[in-house]
Protein backbone atom coordinates (compact mmCIF):
# COMPACT_ATOMS: atom_id res chain seq x y z
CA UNK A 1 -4.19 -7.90 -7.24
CA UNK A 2 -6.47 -9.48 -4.09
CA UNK A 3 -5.08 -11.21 -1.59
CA UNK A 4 -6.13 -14.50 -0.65
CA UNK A 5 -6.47 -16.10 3.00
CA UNK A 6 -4.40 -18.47 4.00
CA UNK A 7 -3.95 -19.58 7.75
CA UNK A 8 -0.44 -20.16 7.57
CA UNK A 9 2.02 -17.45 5.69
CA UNK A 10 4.36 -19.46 2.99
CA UNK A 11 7.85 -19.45 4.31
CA UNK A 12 11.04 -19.52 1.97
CA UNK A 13 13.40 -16.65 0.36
CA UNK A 14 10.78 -16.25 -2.71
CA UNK A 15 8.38 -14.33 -0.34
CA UNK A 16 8.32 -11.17 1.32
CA UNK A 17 6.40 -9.61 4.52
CA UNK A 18 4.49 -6.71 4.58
CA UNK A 19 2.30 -5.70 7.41
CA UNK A 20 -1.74 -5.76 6.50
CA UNK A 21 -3.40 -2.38 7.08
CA UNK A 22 -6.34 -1.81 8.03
CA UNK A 23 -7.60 0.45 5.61
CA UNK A 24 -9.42 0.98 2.09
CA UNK A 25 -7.47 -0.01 -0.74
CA UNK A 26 -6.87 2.48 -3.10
CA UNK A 27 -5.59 3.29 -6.61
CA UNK A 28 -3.91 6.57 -7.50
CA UNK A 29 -3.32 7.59 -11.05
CA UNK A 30 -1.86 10.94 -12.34
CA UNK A 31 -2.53 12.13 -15.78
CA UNK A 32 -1.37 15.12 -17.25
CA UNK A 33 -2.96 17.56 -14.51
CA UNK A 34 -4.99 15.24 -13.46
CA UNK A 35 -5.08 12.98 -10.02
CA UNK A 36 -7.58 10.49 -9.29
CA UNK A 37 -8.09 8.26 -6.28
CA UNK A 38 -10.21 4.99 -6.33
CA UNK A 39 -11.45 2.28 -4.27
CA UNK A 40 -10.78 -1.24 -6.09
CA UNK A 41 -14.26 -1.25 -7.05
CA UNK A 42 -13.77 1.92 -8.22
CA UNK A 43 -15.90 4.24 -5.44
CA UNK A 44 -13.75 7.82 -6.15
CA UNK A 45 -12.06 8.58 -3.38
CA UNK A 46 -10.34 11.63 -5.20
CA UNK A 47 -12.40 14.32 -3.35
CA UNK A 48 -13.01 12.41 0.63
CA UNK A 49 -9.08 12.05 0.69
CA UNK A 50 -8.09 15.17 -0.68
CA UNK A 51 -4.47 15.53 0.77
CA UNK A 52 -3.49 12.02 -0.78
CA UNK A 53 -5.10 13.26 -3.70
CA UNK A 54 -2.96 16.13 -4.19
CA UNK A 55 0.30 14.31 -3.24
CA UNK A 56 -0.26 11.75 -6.28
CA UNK A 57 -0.24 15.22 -8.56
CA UNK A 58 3.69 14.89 -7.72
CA UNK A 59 3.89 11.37 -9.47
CA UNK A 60 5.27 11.59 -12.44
CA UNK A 61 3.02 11.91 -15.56
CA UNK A 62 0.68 8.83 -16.82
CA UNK A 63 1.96 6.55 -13.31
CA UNK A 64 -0.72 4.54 -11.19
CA UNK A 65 -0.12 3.18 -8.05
CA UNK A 66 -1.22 0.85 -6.20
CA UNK A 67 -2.00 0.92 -2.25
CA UNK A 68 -3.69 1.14 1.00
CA UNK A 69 -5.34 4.45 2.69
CA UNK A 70 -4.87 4.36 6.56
CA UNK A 71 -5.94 6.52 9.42
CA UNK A 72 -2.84 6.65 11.72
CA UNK A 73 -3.89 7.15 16.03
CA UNK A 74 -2.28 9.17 18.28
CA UNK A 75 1.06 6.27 18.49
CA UNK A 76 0.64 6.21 14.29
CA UNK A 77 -0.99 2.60 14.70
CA UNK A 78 -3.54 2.20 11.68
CA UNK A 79 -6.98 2.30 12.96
CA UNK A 80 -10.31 1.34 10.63
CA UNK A 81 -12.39 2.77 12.86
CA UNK A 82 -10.88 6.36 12.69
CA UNK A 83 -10.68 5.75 9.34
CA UNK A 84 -14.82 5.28 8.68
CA UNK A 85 -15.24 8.44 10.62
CA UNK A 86 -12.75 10.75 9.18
CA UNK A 87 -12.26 14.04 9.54
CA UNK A 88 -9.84 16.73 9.67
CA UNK A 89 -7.77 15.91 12.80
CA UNK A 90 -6.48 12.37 11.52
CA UNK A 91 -3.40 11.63 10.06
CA UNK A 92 -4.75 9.81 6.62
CA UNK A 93 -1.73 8.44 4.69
CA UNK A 94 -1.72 5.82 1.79
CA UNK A 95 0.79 3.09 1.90
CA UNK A 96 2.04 2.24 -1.42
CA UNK A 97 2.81 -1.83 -2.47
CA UNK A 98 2.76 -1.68 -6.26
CA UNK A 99 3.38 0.33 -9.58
CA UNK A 100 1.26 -0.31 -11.73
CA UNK A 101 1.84 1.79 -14.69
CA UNK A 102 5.26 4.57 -15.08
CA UNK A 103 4.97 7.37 -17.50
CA UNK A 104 2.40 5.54 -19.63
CA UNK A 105 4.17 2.57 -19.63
CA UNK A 106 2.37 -0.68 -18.34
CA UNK A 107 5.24 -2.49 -15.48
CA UNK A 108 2.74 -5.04 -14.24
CA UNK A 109 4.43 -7.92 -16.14
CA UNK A 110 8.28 -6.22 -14.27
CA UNK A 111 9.13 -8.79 -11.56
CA UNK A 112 7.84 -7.31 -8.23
CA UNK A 113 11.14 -6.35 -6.46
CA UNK A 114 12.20 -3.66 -10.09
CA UNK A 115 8.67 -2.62 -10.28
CA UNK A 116 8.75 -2.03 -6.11
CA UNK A 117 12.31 -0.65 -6.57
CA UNK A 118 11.24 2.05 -8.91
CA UNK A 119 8.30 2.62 -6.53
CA UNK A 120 10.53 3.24 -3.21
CA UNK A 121 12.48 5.86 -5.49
CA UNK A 122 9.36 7.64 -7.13
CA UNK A 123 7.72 7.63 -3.46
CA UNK A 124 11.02 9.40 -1.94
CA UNK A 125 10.35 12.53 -3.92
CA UNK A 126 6.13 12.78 -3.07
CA UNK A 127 5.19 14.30 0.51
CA UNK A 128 4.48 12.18 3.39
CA UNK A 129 0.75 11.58 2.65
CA UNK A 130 1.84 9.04 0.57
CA UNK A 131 4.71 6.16 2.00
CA UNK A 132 6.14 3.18 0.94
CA UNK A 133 5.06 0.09 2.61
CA UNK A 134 8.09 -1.30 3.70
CA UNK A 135 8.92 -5.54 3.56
CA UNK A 136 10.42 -6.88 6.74
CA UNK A 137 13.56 -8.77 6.89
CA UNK A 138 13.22 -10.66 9.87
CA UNK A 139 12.17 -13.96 10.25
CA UNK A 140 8.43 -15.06 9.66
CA UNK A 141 8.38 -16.18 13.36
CA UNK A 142 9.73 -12.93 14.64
CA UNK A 143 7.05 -10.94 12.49
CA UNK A 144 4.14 -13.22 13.65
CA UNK A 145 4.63 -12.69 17.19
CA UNK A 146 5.56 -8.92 16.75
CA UNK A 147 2.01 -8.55 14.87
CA UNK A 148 0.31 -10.61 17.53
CA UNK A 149 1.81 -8.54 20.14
CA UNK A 150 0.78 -5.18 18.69
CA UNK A 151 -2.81 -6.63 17.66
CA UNK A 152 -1.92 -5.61 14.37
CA UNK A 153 -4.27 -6.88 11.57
CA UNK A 154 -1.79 -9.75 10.07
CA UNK A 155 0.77 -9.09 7.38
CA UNK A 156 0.50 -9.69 3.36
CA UNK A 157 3.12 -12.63 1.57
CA UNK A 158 3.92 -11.59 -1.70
CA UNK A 159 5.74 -14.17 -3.80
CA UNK A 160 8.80 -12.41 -5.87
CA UNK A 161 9.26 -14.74 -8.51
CA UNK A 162 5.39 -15.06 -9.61
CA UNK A 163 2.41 -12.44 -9.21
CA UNK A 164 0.58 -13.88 -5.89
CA UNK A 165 -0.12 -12.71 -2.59
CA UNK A 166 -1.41 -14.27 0.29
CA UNK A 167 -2.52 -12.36 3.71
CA UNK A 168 -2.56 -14.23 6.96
CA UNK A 169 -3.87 -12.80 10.17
């Protein structure tokens, strides 16, 4: 699912924060021996990220999941230009948001929080390369100004009840 703009983030208990990273966003399926790693518009990614690659060969079979790929700096802030040129000395992660698909089983009609719960549990047992993109539960004003503060790229609304998102920056 795309995000859409909006210039002010929805407040209320139906929507969670997530920061927005500043990354490529990616799709990782594992199939049998297979893993694959896309781009949304489907530019494979499986052989330039090779060490996410091999982590979503620990997913369990006929799963997809849905993310963003991030080049961490030296302080682990996400950084688009180290990203563009990247090379061996990085640290290249991808932040999972979404499952998609579990054992050959299609979740995208789960509500959000069961098919992110599952998600945070399947992501627990997969190395590092590959995290779980944590919501924040602080208050929207708190998060702004935290984001602001750390020049951080803006953070992503997703509505639990109903599948939207919104991004705000």
């Amino acid at each position: 699912m795309l995000c859409e703009t909006a210039e002010r983030p929805p407040e209320n208990r139906e929507w969670r924060y997530e920061l927005k990273l500043d990354g490529f966003r990616a799709i990782g399926r594992k199939s049998g021996r297979s893993a694959q790693l896309w781009s949304r518009n489907q530019k494979d990614f499986t052989r330039r990220f090779r060490e996410i690659t091999k982590a979503i060969g620990d997913l369990p079979n006929h799963t997809i999941i849905d993310g963003e790929i991030v080049a961490l700096d030296e302080i682990g802030k996400p950084s688009f230009n180290l990203l563009q040129g990247f090379g061996d000395t990085q640290a290249v992660v991808l932040y999972a948001f979404d499952l998609l698909m579990l054992q050959g089983n299609d979740v995208r009609l789960w509500p959000l929080d069961d098919r992110r719960e599952q998600l945070r549990e399947i992501i627990a047992t997969l190395p590092d390369t590959i995290r779980y993109s944590e919501p924040f539960k602080v208050p929207l004003s708190e998060l702004m100004k935290a984001v602001r503060k750390q020049q951080l790229e803006g953070i992503v609304a997703a509505y639990t009840v109903q599948a939207s998102v919104m991004q705000t920056g």
